[in-house]
PDB file of N, CA and C in Angstrom:
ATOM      1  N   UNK A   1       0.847  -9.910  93.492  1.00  0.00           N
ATOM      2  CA  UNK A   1       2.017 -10.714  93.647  1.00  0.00           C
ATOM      3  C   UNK A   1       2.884 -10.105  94.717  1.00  0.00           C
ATOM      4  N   UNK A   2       3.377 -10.461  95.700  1.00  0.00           N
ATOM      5  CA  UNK A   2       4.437 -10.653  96.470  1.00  0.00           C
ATOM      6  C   UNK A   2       5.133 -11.219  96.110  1.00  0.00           C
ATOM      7  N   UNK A   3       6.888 -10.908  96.966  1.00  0.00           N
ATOM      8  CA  UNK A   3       7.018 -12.103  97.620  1.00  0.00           C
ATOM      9  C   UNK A   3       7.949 -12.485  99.174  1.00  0.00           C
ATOM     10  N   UNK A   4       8.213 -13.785  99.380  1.00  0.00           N
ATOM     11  CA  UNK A   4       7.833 -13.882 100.538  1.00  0.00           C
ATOM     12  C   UNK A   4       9.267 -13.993 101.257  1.00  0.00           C
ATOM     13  N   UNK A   5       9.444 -13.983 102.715  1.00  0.00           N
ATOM     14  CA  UNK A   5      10.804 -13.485 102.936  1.00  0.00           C
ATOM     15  C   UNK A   5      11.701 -14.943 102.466  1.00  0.00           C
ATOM     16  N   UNK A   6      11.240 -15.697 102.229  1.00  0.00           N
ATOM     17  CA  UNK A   6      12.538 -16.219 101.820  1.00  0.00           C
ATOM     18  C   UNK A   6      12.998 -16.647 100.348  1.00  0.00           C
ATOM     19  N   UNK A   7      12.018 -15.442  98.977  1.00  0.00           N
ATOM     20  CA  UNK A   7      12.277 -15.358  97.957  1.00  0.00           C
ATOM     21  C   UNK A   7      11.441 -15.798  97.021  1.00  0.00           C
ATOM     22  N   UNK A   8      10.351 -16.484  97.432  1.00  0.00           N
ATOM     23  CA  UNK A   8       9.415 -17.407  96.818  1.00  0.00           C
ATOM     24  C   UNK A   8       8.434 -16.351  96.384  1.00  0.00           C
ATOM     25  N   UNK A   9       7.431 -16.397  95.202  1.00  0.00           N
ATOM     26  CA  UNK A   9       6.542 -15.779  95.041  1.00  0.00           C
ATOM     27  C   UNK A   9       5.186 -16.222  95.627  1.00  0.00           C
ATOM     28  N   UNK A  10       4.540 -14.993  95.937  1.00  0.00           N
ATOM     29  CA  UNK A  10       2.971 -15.280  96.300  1.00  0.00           C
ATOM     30  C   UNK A  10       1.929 -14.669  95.400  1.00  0.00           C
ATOM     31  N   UNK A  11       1.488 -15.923  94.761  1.00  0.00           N
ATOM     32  CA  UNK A  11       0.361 -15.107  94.045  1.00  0.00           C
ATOM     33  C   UNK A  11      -1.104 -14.992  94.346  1.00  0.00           C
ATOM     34  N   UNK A  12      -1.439 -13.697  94.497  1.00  0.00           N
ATOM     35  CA  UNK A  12      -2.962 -14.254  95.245  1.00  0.00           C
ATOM     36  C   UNK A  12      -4.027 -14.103  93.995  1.00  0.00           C
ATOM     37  N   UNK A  13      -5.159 -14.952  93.871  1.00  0.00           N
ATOM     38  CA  UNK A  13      -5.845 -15.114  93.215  1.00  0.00           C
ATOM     39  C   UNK A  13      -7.839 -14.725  93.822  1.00  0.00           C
ATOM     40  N   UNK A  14      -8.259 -13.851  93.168  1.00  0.00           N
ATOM     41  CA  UNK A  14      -9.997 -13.676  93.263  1.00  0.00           C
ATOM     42  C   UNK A  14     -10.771 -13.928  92.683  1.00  0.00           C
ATOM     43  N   UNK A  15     -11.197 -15.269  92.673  1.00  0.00           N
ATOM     44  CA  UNK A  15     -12.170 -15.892  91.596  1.00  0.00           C
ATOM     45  C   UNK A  15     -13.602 -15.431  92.288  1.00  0.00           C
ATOM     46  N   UNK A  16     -14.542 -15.801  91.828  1.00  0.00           N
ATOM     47  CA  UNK A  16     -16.186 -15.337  92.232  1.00  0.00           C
ATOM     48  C   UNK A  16     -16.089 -16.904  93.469  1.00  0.00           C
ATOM     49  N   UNK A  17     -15.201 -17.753  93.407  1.00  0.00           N
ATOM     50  CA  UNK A  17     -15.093 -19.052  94.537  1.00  0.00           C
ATOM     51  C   UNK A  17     -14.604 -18.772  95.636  1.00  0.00           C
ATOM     52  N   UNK A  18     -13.814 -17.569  95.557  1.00  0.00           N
ATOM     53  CA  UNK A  18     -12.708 -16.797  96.897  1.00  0.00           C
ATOM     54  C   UNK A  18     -11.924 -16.864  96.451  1.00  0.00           C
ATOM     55  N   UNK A  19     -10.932 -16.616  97.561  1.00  0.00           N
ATOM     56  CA  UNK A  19      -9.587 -15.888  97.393  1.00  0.00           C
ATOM     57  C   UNK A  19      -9.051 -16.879  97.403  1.00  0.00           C
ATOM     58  N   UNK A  20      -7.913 -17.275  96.689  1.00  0.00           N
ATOM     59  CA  UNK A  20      -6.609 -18.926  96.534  1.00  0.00           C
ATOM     60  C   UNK A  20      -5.145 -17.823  96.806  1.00  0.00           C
ATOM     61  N   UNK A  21      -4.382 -18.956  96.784  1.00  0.00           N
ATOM     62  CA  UNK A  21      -3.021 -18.514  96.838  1.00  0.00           C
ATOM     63  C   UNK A  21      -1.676 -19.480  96.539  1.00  0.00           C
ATOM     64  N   UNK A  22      -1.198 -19.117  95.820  1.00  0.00           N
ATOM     65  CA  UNK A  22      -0.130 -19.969  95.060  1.00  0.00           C
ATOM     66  C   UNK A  22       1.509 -19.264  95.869  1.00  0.00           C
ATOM     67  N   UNK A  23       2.142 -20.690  96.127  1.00  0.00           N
ATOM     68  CA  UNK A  23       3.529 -20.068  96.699  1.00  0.00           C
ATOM     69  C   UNK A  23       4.322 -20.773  95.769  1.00  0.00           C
ATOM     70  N   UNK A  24       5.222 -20.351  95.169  1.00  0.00           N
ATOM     71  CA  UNK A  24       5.782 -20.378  94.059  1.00  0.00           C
ATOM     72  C   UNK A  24       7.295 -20.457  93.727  1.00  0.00           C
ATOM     73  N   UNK A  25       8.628 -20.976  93.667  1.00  0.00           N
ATOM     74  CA  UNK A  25       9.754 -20.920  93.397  1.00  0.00           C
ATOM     75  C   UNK A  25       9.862 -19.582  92.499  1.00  0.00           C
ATOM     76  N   UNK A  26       9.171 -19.966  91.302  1.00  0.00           N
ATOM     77  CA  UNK A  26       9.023 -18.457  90.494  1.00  0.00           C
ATOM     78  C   UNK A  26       8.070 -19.032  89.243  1.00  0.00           C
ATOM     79  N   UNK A  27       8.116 -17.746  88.194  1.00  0.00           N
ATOM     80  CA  UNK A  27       6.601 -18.094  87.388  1.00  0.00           C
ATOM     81  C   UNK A  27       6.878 -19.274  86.968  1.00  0.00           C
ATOM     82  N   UNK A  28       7.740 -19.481  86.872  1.00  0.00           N
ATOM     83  CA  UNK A  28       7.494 -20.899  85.664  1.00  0.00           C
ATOM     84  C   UNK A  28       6.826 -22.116  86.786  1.00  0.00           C
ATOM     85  N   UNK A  29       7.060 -22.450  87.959  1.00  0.00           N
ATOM     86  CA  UNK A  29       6.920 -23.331  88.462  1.00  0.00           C
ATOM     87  C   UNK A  29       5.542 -22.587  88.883  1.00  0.00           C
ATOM     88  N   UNK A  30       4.784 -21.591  89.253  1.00  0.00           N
ATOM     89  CA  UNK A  30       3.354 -20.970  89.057  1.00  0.00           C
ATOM     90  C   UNK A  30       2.667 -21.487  87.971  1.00  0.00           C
ATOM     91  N   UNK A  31       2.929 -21.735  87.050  1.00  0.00           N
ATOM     92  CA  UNK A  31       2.382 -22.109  85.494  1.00  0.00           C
ATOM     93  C   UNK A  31       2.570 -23.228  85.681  1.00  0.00           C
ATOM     94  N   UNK A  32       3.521 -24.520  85.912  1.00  0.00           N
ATOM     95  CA  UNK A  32       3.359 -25.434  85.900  1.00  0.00           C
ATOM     96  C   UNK A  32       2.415 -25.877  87.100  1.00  0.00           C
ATOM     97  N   UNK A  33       2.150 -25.058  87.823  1.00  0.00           N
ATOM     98  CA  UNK A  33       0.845 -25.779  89.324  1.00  0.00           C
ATOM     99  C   UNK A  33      -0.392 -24.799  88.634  1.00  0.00           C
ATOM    100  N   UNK A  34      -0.678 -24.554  87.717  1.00  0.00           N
ATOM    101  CA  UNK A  34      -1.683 -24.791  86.886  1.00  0.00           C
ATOM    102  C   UNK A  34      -2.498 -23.115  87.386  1.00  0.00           C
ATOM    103  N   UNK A  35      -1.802 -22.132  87.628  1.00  0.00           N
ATOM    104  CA  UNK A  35      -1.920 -20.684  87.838  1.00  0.00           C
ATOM    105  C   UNK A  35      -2.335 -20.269  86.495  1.00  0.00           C
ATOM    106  N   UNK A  36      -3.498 -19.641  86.211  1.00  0.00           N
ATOM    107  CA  UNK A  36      -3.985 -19.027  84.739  1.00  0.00           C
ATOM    108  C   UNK A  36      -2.913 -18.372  84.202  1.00  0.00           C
ATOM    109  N   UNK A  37      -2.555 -18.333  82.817  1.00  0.00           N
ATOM    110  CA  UNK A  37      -1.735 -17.398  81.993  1.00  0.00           C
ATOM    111  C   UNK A  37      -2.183 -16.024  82.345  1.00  0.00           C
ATOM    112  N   UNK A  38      -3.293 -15.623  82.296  1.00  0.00           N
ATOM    113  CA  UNK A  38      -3.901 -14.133  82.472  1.00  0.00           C
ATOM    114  C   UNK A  38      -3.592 -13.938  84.253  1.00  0.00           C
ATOM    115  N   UNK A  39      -3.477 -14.375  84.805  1.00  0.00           N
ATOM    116  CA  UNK A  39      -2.700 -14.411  86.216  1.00  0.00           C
ATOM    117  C   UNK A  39      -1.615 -14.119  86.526  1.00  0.00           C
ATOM    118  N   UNK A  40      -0.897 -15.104  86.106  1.00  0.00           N
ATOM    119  CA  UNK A  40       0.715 -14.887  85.646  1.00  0.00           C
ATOM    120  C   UNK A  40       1.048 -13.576  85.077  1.00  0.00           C
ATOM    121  N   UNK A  41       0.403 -13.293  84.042  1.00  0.00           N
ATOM    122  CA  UNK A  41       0.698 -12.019  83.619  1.00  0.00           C
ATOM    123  C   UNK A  41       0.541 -10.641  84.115  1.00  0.00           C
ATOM    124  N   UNK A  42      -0.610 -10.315  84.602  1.00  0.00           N
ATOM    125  CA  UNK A  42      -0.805  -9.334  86.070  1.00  0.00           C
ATOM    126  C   UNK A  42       0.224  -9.325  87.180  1.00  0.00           C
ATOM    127  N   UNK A  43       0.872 -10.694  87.072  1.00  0.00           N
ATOM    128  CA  UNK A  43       1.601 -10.570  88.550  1.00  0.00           C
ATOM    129  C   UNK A  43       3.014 -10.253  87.885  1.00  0.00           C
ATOM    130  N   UNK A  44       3.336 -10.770  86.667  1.00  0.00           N
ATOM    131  CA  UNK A  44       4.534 -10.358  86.255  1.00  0.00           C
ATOM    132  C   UNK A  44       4.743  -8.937  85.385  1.00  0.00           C
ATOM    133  N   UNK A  45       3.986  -8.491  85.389  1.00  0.00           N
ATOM    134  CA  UNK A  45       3.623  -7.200  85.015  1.00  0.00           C
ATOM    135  C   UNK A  45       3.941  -6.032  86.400  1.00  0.00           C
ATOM    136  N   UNK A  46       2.990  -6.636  87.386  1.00  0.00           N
ATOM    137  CA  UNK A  46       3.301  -6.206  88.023  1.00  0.00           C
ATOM    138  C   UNK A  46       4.402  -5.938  89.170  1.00  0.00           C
ATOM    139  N   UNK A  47       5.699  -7.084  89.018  1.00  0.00           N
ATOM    140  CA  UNK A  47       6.850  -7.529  89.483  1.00  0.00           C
ATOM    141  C   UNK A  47       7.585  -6.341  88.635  1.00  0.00           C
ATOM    142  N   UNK A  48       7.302  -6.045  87.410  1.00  0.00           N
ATOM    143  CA  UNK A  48       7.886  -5.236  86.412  1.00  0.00           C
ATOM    144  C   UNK A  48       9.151  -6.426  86.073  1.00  0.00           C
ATOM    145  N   UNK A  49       8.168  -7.342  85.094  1.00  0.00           N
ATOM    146  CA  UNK A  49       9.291  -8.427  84.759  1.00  0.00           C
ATOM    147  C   UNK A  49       8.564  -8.378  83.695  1.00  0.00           C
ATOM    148  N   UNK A  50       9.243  -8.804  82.663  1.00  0.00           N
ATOM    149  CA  UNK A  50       8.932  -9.540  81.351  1.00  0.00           C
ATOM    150  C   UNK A  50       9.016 -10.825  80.636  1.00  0.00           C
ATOM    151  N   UNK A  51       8.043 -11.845  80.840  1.00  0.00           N
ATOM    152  CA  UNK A  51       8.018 -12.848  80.226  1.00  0.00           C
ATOM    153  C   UNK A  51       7.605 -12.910  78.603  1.00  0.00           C
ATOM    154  N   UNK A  52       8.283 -14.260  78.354  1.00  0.00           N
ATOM    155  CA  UNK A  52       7.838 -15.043  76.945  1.00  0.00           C
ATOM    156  C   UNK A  52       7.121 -15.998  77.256  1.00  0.00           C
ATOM    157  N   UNK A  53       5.818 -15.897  76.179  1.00  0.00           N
ATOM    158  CA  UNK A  53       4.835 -17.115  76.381  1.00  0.00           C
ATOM    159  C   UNK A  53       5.453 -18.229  75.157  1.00  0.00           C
ATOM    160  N   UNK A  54       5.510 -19.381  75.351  1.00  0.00           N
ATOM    161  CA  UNK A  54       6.150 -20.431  74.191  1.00  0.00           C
ATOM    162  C   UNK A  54       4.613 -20.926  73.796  1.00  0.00           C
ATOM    163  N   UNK A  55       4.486 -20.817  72.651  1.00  0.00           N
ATOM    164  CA  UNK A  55       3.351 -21.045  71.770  1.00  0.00           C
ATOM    165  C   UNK A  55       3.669 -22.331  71.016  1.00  0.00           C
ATOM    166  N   UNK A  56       2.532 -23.195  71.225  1.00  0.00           N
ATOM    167  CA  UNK A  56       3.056 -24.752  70.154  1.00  0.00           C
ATOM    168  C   UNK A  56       2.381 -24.246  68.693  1.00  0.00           C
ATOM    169  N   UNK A  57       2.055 -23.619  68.047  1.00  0.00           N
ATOM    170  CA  UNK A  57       1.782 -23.544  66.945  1.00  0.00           C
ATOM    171  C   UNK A  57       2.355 -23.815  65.817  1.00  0.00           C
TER     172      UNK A  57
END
């Protein structure tokens, strides 16, 4: 995860398909353009941020 100079996040992604890349307002709008949860979480981990996942259970 980056991000980019004008505040936006970059998330880069390595599937066995290649490399993708998501530019992002921030996670939530990453998650809503359909960025894996296990993605999200590496990158916000690695931002040293802490999210809540909302569970419908």
């Amino acid at each position: 995860m980056d991000e980019t100079a004008k505040g936006k996040i970059l998330i880069l992604t390595d599937f066995r398909r290649g490399q993708s890349f998501e530019v992002c307002d921030d996670f939530d709008d990453a998650e809503e353009a359909g960025v894996p949860a296990d993605v999200l979480a590496v990158a916000a981990k690695r931002a040293d941020i802490e999210r809540a996942e909302l569970l419908d259970i």
